[in-house]
N, C-alpha and C. Protein backbone atom coordinates (compact mmCIF):
# COMPACT_ATOMS: atom_id res chain seq x y z
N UNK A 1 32.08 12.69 -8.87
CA UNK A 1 31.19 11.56 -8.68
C UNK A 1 31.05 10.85 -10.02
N UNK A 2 30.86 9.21 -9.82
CA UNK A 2 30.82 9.01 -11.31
C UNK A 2 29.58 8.68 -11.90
N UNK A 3 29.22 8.33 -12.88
CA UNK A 3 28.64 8.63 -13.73
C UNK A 3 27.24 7.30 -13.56
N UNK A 4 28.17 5.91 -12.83
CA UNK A 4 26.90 5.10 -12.09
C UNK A 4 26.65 5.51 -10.84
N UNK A 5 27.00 6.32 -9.97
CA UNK A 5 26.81 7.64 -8.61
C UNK A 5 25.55 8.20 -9.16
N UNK A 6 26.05 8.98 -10.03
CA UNK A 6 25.15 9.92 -10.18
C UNK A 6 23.55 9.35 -10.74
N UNK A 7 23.76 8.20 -11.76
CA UNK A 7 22.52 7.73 -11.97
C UNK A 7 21.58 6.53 -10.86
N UNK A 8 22.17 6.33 -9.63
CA UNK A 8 21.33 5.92 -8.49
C UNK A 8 21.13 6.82 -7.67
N UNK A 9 21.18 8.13 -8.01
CA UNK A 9 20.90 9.31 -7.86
C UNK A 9 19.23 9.54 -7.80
N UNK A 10 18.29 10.07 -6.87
CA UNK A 10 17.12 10.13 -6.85
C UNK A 10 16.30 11.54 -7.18
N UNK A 11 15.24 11.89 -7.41
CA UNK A 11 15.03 12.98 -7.23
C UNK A 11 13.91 13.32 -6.07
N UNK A 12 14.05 13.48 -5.01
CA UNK A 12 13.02 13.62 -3.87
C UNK A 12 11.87 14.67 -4.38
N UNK A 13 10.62 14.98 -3.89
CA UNK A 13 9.69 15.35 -4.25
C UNK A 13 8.23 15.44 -2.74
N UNK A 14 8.06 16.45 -2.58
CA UNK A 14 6.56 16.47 -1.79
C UNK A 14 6.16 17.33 -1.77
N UNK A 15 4.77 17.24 -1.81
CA UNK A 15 3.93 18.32 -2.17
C UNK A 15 4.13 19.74 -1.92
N UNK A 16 3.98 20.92 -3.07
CA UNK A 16 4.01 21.96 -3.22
C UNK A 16 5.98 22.21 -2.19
N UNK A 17 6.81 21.44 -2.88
CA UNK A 17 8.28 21.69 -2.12
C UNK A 17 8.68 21.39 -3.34
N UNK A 18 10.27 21.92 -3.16
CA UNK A 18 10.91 21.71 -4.71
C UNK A 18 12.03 20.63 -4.55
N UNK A 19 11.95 20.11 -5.70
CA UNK A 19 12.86 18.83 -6.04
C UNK A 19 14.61 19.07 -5.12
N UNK A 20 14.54 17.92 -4.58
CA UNK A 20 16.27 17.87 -4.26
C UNK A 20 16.78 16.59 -4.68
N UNK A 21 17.68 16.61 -4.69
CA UNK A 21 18.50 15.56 -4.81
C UNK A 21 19.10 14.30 -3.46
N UNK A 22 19.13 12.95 -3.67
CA UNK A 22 19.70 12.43 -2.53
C UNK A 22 19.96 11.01 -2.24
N UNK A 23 20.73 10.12 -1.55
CA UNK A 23 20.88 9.29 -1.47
C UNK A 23 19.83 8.22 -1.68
N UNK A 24 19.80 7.08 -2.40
CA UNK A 24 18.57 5.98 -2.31
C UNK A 24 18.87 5.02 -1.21
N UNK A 25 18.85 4.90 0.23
CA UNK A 25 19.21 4.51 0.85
C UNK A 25 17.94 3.90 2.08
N UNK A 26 17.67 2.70 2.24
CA UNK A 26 16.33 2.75 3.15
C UNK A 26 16.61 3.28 4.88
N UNK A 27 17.46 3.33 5.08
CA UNK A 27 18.07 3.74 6.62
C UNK A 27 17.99 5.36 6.53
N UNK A 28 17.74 6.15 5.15
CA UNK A 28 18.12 7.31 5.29
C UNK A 28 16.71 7.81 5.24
N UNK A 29 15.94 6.97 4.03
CA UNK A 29 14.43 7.36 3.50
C UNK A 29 13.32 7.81 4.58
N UNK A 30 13.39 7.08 5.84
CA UNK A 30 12.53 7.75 7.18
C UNK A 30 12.60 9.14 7.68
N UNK A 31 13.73 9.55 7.82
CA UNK A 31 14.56 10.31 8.39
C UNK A 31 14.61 11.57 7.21
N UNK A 32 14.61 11.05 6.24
CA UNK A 32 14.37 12.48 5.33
C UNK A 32 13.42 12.95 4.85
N UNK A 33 12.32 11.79 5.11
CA UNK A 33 11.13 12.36 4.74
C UNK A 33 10.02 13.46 5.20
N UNK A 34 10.27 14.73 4.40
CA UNK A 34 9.69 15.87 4.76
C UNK A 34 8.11 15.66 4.72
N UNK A 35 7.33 14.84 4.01
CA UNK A 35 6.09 15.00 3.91
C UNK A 35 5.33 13.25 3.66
N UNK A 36 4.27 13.19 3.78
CA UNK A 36 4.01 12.06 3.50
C UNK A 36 2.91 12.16 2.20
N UNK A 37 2.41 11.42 1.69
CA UNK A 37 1.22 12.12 0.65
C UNK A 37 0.46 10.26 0.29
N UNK A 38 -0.85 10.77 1.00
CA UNK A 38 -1.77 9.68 0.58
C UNK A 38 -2.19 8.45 -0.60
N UNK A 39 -1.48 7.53 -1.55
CA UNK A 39 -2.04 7.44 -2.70
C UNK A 39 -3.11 5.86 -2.11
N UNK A 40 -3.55 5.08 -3.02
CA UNK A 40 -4.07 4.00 -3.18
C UNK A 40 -3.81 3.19 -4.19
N UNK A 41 -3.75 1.66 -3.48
CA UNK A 41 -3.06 1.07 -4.15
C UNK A 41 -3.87 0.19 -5.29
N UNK A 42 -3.64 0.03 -7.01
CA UNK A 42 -4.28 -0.47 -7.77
C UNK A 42 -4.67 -2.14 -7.77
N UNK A 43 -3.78 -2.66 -7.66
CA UNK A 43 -3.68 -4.18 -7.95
C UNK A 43 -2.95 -4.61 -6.15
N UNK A 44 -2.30 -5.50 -6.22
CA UNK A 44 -1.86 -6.40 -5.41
C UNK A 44 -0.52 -6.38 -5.85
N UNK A 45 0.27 -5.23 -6.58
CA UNK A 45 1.86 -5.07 -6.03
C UNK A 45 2.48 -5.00 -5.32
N UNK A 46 3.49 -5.46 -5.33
CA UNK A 46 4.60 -5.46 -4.10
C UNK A 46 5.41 -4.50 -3.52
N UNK A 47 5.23 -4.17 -2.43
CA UNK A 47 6.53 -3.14 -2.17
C UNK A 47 7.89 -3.73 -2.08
N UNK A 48 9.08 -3.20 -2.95
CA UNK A 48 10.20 -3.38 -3.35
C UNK A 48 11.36 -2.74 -2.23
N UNK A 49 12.23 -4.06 -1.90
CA UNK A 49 13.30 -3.13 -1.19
C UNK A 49 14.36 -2.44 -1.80
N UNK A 50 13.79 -2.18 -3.49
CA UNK A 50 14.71 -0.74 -3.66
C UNK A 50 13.89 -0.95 -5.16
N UNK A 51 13.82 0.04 -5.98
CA UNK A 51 13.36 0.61 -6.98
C UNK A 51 13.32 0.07 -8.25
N UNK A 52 13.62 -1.55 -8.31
CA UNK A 52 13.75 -2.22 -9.88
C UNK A 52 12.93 -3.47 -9.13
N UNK A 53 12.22 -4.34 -10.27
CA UNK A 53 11.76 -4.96 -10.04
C UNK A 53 12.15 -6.62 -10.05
N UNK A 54 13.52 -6.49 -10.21
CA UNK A 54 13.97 -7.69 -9.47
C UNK A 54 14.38 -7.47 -7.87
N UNK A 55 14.17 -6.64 -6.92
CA UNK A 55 14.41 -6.59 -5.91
C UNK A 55 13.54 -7.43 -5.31
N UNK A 56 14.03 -7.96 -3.54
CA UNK A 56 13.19 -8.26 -2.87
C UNK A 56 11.70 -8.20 -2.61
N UNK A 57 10.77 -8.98 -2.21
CA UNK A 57 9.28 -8.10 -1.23
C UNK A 57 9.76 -7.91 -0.32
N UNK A 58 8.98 -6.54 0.16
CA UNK A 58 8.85 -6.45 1.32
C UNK A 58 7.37 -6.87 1.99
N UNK A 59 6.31 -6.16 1.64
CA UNK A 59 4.87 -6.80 1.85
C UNK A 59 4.17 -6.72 0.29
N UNK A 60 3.26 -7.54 0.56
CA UNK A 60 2.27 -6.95 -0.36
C UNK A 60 0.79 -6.47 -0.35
N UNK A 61 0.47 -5.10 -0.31
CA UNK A 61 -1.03 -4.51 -0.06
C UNK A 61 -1.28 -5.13 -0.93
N UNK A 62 -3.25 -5.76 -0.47
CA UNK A 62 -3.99 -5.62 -1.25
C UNK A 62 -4.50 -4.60 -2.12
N UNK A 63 -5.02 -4.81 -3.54
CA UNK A 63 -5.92 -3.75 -3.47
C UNK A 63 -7.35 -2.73 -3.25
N UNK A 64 -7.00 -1.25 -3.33
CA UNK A 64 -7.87 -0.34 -2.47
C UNK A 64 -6.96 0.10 -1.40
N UNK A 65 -6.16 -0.75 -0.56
CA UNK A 65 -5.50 -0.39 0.31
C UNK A 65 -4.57 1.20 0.22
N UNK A 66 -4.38 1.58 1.33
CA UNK A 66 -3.57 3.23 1.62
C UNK A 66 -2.26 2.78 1.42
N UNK A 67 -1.53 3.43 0.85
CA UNK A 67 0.06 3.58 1.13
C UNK A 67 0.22 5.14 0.97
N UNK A 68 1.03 5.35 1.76
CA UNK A 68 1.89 7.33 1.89
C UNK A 68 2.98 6.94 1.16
N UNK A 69 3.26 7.84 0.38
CA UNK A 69 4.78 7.85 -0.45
C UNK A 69 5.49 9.43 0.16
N UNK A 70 6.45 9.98 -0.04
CA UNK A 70 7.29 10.53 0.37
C UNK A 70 8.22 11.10 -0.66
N UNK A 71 8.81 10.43 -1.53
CA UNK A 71 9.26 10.75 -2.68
C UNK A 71 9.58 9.75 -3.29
N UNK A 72 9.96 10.24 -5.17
CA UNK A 72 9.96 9.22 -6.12
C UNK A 72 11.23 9.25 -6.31
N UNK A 73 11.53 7.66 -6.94
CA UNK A 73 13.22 7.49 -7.70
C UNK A 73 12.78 6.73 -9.62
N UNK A 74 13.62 7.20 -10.52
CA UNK A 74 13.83 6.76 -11.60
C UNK A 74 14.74 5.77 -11.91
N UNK A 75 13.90 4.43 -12.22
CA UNK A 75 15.04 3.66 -12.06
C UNK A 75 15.95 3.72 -13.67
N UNK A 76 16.86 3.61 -13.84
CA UNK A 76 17.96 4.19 -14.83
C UNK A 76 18.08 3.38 -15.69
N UNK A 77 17.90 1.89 -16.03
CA UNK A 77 17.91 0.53 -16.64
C UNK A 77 15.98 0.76 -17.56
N UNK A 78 15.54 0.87 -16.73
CA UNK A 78 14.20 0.97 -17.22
C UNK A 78 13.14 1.92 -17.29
N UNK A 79 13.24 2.66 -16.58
CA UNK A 79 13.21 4.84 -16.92
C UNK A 79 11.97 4.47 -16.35
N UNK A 80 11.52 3.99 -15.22
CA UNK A 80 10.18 4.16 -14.98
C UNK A 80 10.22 4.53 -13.18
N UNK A 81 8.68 5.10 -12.87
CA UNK A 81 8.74 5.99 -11.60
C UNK A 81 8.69 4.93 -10.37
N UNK A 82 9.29 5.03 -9.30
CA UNK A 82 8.85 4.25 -8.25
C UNK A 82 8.92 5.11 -7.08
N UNK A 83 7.73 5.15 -5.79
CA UNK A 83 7.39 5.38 -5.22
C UNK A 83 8.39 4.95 -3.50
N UNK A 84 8.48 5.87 -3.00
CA UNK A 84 8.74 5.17 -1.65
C UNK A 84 7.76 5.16 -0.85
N UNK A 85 7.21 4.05 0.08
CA UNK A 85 5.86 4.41 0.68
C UNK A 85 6.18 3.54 2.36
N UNK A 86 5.17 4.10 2.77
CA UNK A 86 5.26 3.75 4.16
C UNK A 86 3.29 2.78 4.12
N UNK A 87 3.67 1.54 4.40
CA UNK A 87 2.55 0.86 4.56
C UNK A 87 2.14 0.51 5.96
N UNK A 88 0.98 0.64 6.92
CA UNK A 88 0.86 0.41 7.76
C UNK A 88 -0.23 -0.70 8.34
N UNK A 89 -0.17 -1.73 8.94
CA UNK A 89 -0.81 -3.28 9.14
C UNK A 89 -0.84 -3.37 10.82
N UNK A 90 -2.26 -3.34 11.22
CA UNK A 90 -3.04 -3.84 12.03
C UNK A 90 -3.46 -2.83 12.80
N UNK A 91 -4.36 -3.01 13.80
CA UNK A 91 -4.79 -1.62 14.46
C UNK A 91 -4.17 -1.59 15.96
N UNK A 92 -4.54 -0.43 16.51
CA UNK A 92 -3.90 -0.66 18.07
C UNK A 92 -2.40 -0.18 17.87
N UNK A 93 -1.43 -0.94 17.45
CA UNK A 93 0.05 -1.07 17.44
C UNK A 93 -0.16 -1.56 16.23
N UNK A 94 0.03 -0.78 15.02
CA UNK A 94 0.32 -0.93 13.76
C UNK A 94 2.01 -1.42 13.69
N UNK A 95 2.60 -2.11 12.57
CA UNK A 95 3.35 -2.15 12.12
C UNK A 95 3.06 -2.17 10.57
N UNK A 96 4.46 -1.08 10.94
CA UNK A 96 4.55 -0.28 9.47
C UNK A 96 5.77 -1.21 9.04
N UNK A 97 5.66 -0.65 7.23
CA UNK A 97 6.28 -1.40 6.39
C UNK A 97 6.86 -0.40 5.44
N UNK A 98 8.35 -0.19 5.36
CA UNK A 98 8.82 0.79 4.04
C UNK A 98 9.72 0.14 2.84
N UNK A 99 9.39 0.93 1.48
CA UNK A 99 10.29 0.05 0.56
C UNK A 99 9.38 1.21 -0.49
N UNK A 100 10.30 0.29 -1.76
CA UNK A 100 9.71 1.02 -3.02
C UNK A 100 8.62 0.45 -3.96
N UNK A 101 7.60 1.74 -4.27
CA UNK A 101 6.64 0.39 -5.14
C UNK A 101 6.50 1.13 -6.43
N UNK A 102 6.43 0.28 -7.39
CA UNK A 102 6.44 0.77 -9.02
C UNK A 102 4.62 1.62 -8.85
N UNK A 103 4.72 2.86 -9.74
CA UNK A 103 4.15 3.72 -9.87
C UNK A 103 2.53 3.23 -10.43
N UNK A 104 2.44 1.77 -11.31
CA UNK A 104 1.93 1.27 -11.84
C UNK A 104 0.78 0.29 -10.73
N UNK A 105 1.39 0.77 -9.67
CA UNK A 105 0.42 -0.08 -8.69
C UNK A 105 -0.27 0.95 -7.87
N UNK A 106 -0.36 1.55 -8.36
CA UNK A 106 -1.00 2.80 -7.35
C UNK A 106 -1.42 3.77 -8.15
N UNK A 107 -2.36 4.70 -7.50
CA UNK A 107 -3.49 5.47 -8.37
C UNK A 107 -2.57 6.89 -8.64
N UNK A 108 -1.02 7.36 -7.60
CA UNK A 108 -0.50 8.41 -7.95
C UNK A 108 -0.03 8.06 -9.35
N UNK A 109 0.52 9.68 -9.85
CA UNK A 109 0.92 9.33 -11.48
C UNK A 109 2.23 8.93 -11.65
N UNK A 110 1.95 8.16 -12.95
CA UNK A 110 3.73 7.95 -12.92
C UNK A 110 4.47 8.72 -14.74
């Protein structure tokens, strides 16, 4: 594998489970997610459709608002933590929202 492979390389993470390794992929991120884990969100950041902050929005929570993360990725250009989270909007029949949000917008640590 080479050497830009290996550094879009993630390290998955949920509570009290041990680190694996795995694709950064949003089609895969649902589907592998072993756990969900509660944080809150600081400011009015954006969730990112992938882990640097020139990417797309996807939504943007206010803040106070809930987001669940699942596991973190390091982005490799700028060495900082981002979150994958699952955001969920309206009651009754919620629609949910997934993507990545920088660590800096939310009360988990980065």
């Amino acid at each position: 594998m080479s050497t830009a492979a290996l550094t879009m390389m993630f390290t998955a993470t949920a509570p009290a489970a041990s680190a694996t390794a795995g694709k950064s992929t949003p089609d895969t991120q649902q589907a592998s997610a072993a756990a969900w884990t509660r944080t809150t969100t600081i400011n009015n950041g954006p969730i990112r459709t992938c882990y640097a902050a020139s990417c797309d929005e996807v939504w943007r929570p206010g803040p106070g608002e809930s987001v669940y993360w699942s596991h973190y990725a390091i982005n490799p250009n700028s060495n900082n933590r981002w979150y994958y989270v699952e955001y969920a909007v309206g009651n009754g029949t919620p629609k949910f929202f997934y993507g990545w949000i920088y660590c800096g917008n939310v009360t988990a640590s980065c």
